[in-house]
Protein backbone atom coordinates (compact mmCIF):
# COMPACT_ATOMS: atom_id res chain seq x y z
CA UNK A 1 1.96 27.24 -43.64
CA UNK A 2 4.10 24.14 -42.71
CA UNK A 3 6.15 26.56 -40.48
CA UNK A 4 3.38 28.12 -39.07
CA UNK A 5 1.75 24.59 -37.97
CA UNK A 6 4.88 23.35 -36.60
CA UNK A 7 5.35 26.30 -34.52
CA UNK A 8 2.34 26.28 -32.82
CA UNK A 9 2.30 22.32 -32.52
CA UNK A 10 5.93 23.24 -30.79
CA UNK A 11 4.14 25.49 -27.81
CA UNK A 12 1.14 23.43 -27.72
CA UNK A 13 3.87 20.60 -26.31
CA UNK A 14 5.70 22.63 -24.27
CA UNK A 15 2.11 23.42 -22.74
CA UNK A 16 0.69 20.15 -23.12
CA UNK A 17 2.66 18.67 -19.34
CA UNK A 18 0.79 21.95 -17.17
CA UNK A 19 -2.62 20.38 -19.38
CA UNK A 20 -2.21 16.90 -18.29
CA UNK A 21 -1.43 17.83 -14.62
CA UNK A 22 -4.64 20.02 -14.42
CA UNK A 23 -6.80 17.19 -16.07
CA UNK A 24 -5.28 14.91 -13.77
CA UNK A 25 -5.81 16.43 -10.92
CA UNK A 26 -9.38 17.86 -11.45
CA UNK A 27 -11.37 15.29 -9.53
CA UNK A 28 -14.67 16.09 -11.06
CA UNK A 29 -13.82 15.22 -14.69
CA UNK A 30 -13.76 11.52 -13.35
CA UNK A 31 -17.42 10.66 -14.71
CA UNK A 32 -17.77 7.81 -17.06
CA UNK A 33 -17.79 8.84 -20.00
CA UNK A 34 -16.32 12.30 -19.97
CA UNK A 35 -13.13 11.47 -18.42
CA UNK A 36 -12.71 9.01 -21.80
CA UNK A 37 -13.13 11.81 -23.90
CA UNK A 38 -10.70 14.13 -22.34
CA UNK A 39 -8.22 11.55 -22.38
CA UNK A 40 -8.71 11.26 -25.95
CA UNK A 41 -8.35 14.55 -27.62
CA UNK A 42 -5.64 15.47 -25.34
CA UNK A 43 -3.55 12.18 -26.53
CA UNK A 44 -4.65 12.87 -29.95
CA UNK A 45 -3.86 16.08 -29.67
CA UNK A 46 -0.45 16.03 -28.50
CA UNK A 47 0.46 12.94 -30.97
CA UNK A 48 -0.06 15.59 -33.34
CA UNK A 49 1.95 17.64 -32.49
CA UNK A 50 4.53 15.77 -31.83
CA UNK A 51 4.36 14.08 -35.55
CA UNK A 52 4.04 17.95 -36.84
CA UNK A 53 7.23 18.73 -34.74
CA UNK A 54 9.39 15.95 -35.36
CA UNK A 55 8.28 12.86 -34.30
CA UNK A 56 8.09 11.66 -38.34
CA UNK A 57 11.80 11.49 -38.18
CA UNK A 58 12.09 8.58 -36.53
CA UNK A 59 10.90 6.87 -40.19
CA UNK A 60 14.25 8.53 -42.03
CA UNK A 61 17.29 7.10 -42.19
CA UNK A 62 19.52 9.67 -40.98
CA UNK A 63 20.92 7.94 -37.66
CA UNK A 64 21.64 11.29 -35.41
CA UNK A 65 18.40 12.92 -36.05
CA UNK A 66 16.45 9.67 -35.38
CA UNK A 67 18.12 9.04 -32.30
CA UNK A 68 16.93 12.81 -31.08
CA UNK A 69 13.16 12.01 -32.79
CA UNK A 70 13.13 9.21 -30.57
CA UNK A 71 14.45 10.71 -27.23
CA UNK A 72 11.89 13.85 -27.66
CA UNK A 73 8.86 10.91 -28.28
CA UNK A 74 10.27 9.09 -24.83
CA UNK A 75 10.54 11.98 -22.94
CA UNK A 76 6.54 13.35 -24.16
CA UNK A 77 4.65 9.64 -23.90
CA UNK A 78 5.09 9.12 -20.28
CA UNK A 79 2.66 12.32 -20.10
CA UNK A 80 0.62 11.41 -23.12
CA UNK A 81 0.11 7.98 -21.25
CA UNK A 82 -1.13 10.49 -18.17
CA UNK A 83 -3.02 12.36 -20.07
CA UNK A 84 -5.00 9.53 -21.38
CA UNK A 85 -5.68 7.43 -18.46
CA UNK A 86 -5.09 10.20 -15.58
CA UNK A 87 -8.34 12.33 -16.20
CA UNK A 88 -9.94 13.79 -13.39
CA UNK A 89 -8.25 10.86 -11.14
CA UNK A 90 -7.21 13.40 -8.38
CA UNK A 91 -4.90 12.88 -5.05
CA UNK A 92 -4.55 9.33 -4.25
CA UNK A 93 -6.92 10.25 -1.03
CA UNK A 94 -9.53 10.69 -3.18
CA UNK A 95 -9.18 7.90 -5.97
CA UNK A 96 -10.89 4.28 -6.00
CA UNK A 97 -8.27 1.33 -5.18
CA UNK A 98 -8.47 0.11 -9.01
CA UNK A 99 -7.92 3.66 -9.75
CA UNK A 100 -4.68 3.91 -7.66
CA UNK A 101 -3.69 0.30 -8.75
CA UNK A 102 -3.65 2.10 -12.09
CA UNK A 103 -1.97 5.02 -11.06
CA UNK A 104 0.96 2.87 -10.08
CA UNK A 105 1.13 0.82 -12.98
CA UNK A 106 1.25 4.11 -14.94
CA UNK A 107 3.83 5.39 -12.67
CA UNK A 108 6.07 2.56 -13.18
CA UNK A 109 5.64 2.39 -16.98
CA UNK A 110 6.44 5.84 -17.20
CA UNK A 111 9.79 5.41 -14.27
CA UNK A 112 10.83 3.22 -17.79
CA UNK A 113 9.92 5.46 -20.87
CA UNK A 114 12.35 8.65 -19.26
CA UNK A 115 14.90 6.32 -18.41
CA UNK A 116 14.91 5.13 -21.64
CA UNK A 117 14.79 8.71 -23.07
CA UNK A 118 17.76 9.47 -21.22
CA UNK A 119 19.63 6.64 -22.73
CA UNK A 120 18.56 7.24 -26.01
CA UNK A 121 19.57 11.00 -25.43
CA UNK A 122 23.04 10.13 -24.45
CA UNK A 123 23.75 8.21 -27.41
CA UNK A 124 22.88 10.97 -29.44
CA UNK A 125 24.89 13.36 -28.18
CA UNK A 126 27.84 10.98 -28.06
CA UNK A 127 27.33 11.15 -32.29
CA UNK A 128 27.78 14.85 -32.06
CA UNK A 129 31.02 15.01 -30.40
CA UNK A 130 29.55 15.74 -26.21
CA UNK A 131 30.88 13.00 -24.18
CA UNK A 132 31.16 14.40 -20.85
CA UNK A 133 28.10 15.82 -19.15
CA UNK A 134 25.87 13.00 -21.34
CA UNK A 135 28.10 10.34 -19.32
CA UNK A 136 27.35 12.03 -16.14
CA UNK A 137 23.75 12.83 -16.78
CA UNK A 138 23.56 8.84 -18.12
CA UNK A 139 24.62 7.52 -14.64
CA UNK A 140 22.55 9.77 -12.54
CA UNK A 141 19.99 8.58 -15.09
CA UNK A 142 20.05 4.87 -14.48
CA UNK A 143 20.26 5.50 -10.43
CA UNK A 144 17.11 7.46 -10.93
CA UNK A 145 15.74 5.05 -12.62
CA UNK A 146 16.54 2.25 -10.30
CA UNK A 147 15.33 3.96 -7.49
CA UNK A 148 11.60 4.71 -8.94
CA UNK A 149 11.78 1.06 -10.36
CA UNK A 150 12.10 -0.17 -6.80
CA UNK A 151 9.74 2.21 -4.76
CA UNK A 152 7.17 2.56 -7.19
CA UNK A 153 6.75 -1.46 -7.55
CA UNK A 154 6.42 -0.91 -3.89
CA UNK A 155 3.60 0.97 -4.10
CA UNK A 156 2.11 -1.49 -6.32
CA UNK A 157 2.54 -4.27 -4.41
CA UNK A 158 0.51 -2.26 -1.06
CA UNK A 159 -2.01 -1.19 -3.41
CA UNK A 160 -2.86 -4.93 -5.18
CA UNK A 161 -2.16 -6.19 -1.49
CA UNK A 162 -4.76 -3.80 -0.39
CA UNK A 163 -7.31 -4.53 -3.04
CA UNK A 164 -7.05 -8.49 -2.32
CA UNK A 165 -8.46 -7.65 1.36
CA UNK A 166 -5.32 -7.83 3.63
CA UNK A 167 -5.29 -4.28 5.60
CA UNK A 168 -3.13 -5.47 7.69
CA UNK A 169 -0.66 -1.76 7.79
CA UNK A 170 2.84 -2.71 6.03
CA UNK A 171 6.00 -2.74 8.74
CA UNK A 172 6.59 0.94 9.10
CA UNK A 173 10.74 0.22 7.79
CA UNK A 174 8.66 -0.35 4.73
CA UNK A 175 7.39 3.08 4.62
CA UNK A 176 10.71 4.67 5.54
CA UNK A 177 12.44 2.59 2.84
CA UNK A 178 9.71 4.02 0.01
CA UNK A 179 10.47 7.73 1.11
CA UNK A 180 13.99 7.45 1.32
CA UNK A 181 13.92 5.77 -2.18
CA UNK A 182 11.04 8.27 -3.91
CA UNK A 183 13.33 11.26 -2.24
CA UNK A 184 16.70 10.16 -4.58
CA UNK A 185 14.67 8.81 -7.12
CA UNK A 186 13.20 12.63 -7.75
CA UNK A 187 16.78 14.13 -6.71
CA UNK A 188 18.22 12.27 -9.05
CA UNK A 189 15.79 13.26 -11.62
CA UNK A 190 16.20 16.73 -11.11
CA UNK A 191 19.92 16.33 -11.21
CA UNK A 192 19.84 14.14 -14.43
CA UNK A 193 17.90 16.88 -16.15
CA UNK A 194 20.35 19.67 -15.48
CA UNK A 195 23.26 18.20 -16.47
CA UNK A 196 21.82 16.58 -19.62
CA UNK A 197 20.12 20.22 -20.13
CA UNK A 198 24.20 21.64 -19.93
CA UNK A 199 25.09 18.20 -22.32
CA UNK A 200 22.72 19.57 -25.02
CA UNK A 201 24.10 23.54 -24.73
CA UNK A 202 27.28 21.95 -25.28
CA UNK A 203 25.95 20.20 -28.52
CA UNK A 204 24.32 23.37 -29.64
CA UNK A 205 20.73 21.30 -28.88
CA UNK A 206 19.74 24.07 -26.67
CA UNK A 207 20.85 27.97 -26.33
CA UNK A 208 22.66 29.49 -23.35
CA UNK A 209 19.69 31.04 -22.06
CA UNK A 210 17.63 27.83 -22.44
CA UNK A 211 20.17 25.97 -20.66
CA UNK A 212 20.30 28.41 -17.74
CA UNK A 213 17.34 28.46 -16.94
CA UNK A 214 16.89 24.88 -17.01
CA UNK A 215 19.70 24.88 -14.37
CA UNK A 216 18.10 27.71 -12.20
CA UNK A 217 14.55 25.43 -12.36
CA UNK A 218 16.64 21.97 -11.66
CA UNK A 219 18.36 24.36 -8.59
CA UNK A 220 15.12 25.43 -7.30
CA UNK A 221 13.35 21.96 -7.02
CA UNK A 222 16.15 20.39 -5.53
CA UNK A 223 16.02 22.70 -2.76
CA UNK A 224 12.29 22.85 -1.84
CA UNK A 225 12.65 18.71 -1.76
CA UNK A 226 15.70 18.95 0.64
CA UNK A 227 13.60 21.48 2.60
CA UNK A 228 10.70 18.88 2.78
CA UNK A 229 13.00 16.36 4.35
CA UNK A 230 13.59 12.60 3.67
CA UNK A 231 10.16 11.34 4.41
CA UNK A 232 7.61 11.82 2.62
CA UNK A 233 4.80 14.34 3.88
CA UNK A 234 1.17 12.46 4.26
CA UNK A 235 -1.32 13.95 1.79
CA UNK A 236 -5.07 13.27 2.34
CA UNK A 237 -8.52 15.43 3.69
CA UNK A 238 -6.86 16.63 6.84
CA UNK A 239 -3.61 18.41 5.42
CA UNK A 240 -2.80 21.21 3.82
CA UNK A 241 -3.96 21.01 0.22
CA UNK A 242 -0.95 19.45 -1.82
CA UNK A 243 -0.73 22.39 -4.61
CA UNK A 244 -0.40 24.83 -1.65
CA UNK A 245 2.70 22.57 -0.64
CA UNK A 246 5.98 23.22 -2.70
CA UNK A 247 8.16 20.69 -1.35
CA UNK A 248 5.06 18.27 -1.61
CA UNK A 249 4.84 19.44 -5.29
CA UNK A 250 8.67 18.45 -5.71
CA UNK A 251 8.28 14.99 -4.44
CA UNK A 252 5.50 14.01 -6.14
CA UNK A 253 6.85 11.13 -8.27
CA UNK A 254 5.67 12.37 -11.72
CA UNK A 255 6.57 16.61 -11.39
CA UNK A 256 10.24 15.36 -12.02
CA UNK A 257 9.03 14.32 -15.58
CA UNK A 258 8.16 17.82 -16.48
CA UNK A 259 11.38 19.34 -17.61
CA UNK A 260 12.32 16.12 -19.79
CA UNK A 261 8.97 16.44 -21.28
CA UNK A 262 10.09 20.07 -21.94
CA UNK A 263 13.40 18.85 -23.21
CA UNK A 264 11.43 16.23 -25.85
CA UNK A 265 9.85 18.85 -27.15
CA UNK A 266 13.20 20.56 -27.86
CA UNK A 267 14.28 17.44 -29.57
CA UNK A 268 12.17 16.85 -31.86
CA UNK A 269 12.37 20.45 -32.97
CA UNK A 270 15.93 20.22 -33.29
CA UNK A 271 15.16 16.71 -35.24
CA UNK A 272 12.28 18.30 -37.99
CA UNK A 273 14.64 21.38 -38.17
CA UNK A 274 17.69 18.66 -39.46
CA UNK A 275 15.02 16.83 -41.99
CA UNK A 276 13.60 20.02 -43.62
C-alpha cells in the first residue's frame, strides 16, 4: 500500500507544475474567497506528496540522500508558492497593481529557491563521484540566477513605483536592459537544466531515455526563445493571446521552472527509494 501511495503521489508531482499554471492563469478563479481555497488544497496537496515521495528524508541522517531530499523540495516550492498565492491571477494585463506587486515578489523569491536547488543539486552529485557536467550546470546556474535577481527586482521596483502614483513611463534603455536580462536569465535556465539533466544520467539519478528527452525539451525551448528575439514581445488585450504564442510561452519568467520542478520530483524519488 506504501508503494502504491508513493507512486501515485510521484505522478501527481510531476502533474502538479501543468495544475498550478492552469490555476494561475484562469482569471475567473480570482474571487475572494475561492481563489483561497484553491490555493490551499493544491499546496496541501502537493506537500503531500512530496513528504509521501521523499521529502521525509531530509529528517535522516544519511548525508547524500538528504542533500537530493532537499534539492527535489527546492526545485517543487517555487511552484507550491505559485500555486498558493497565483490562483486565478491571470496575465499581468489583467491583474490589480497589488496583485502584480505580488506577482513579482513571488517571482523573485522563487529566481532564489531554483538557484538554490541547483546548488544543493551539485553538491550532491559531487558525493556520488559526477564532477563535470554538475560544475558546468552550477555556473550556468548562478548566471541564471543573477540575471532573474537583477531584472525581476526591476520589475518590482516599476510596479511599487507605479503603485506610489508616479506614471511617469521608465527611460526606454530600462526596458531594453529588462528584456535583454529576462532573455539569458530563461536561456540560461534552459541550459542549466539540460546539462544538470545529463549530470544526473551520469550519476545513474535519471535513465538514458529520461535524460534525452530532457535534452530534446531543453533544445526545443531554447529555440522558440531565440526565434522570439531579444526583446520581449508586449502581452496585453490587443495581441495575440499569450498561450497561442510559443516563443512568448518560453520567455515567460516562470515556464523555465518547469523541468526543475520535474527534476525535484525525480529526486526525491531517487531519495525515498535510498531510505526504504
Amino acid at each position: 500500500m506504501n508503494h502504491r501511495v508513493r507512486r501515485i503521489s510521484y505522478i501527481f508531482l510531476c502533474v502538479f507544475p501543468f495544475l498550478a499554471l492552469g490555476a494561475a492563469a484562469a482569471r475567473p478563479l480570482r474571487v475572494a474567497g475561492l481563489f483561497h481555497v484553491i490555493g490551499g488544497v493544491l499546496f496541501t496537496a502537493v506537500a503531500i506528496a512530496a513528504w509521501s515521495v521523499g521529502a521525509r528524508v531530509i529528517s535522516v541522517k544519511e548525508a547524500g540522500a538528504r542533500k537530493l531530499a532537499l534539492a527535489g523540495v527546492l526545485f517543487i516550492l517555487p511552484w507550491a508558492i505559485i500555486s498558493l498565492l497565483w490562483v486565478g491571477i491571470g496575465p499581468p494585463f489583467q491583474a490589480t497593481l497589488p496583485e502584480n506587486y505580488m506577482r513579482c515578489l513571488v517571482l523573485v523569491s522563487n529566481s532564489i529557491l531554483v538557484t538554490s536547488a541547483f546548488v544543493v543539486l551539485k553538491d550532491a552529485l559531487y558525493e556520488v563521484g559526477e564532477h563535470f557536467y554538475s560544475t558546468i550546470g552550477f555556473a550556468a546556474s548562478l548566471a541564471a540566477g543573477g540575471a532573474y535577481l537583477i531584472c525581476l527586482n526591476m520589475s518590482l521596483a516599476g510596479v511599487a513605483v507605479v503603485m506610489g502614483g508616479d506614471k511617469t513611463p521608465p527611460p526606454a534603455i530600462l526596458a531594453l536592459l529588462f528584456s535583454a536580462l529576462e532573455f539569458f536569465a530563461c536561456l540560461m535556465t534552459y541550459v542549466t537544466t539540460g546539462v544538470f539533466a545529463v549530470a544526473m544520467g551520469q550519476a545513474r539519478l535519471l535513465g538514458r531515455g529520461a535524460t534525452r528527452a530532457y535534452l530534446i525539451a531543453c533544445g526545443i525551448l531554447v529555440l522558440l526563445l531565440v526565434l522570439r528575439g531579444l526583446q520581449f514581445p508586449e502581452i496585453s488585450a490587443n495581441t495575440a493571446p499569450w498561450y497561442t504564442r510559443p516563443g512568448v510561452i518560453a520567455g515567460i519568467p516562470a515556464i523555465p521552472w518547469f523541468m526543475p520542478c520535474l527534476l525535484g520530483a525525480v529526486l526525491l524519488r531517487r531519495a525515498g527509494d535510498a531510505q526504504s
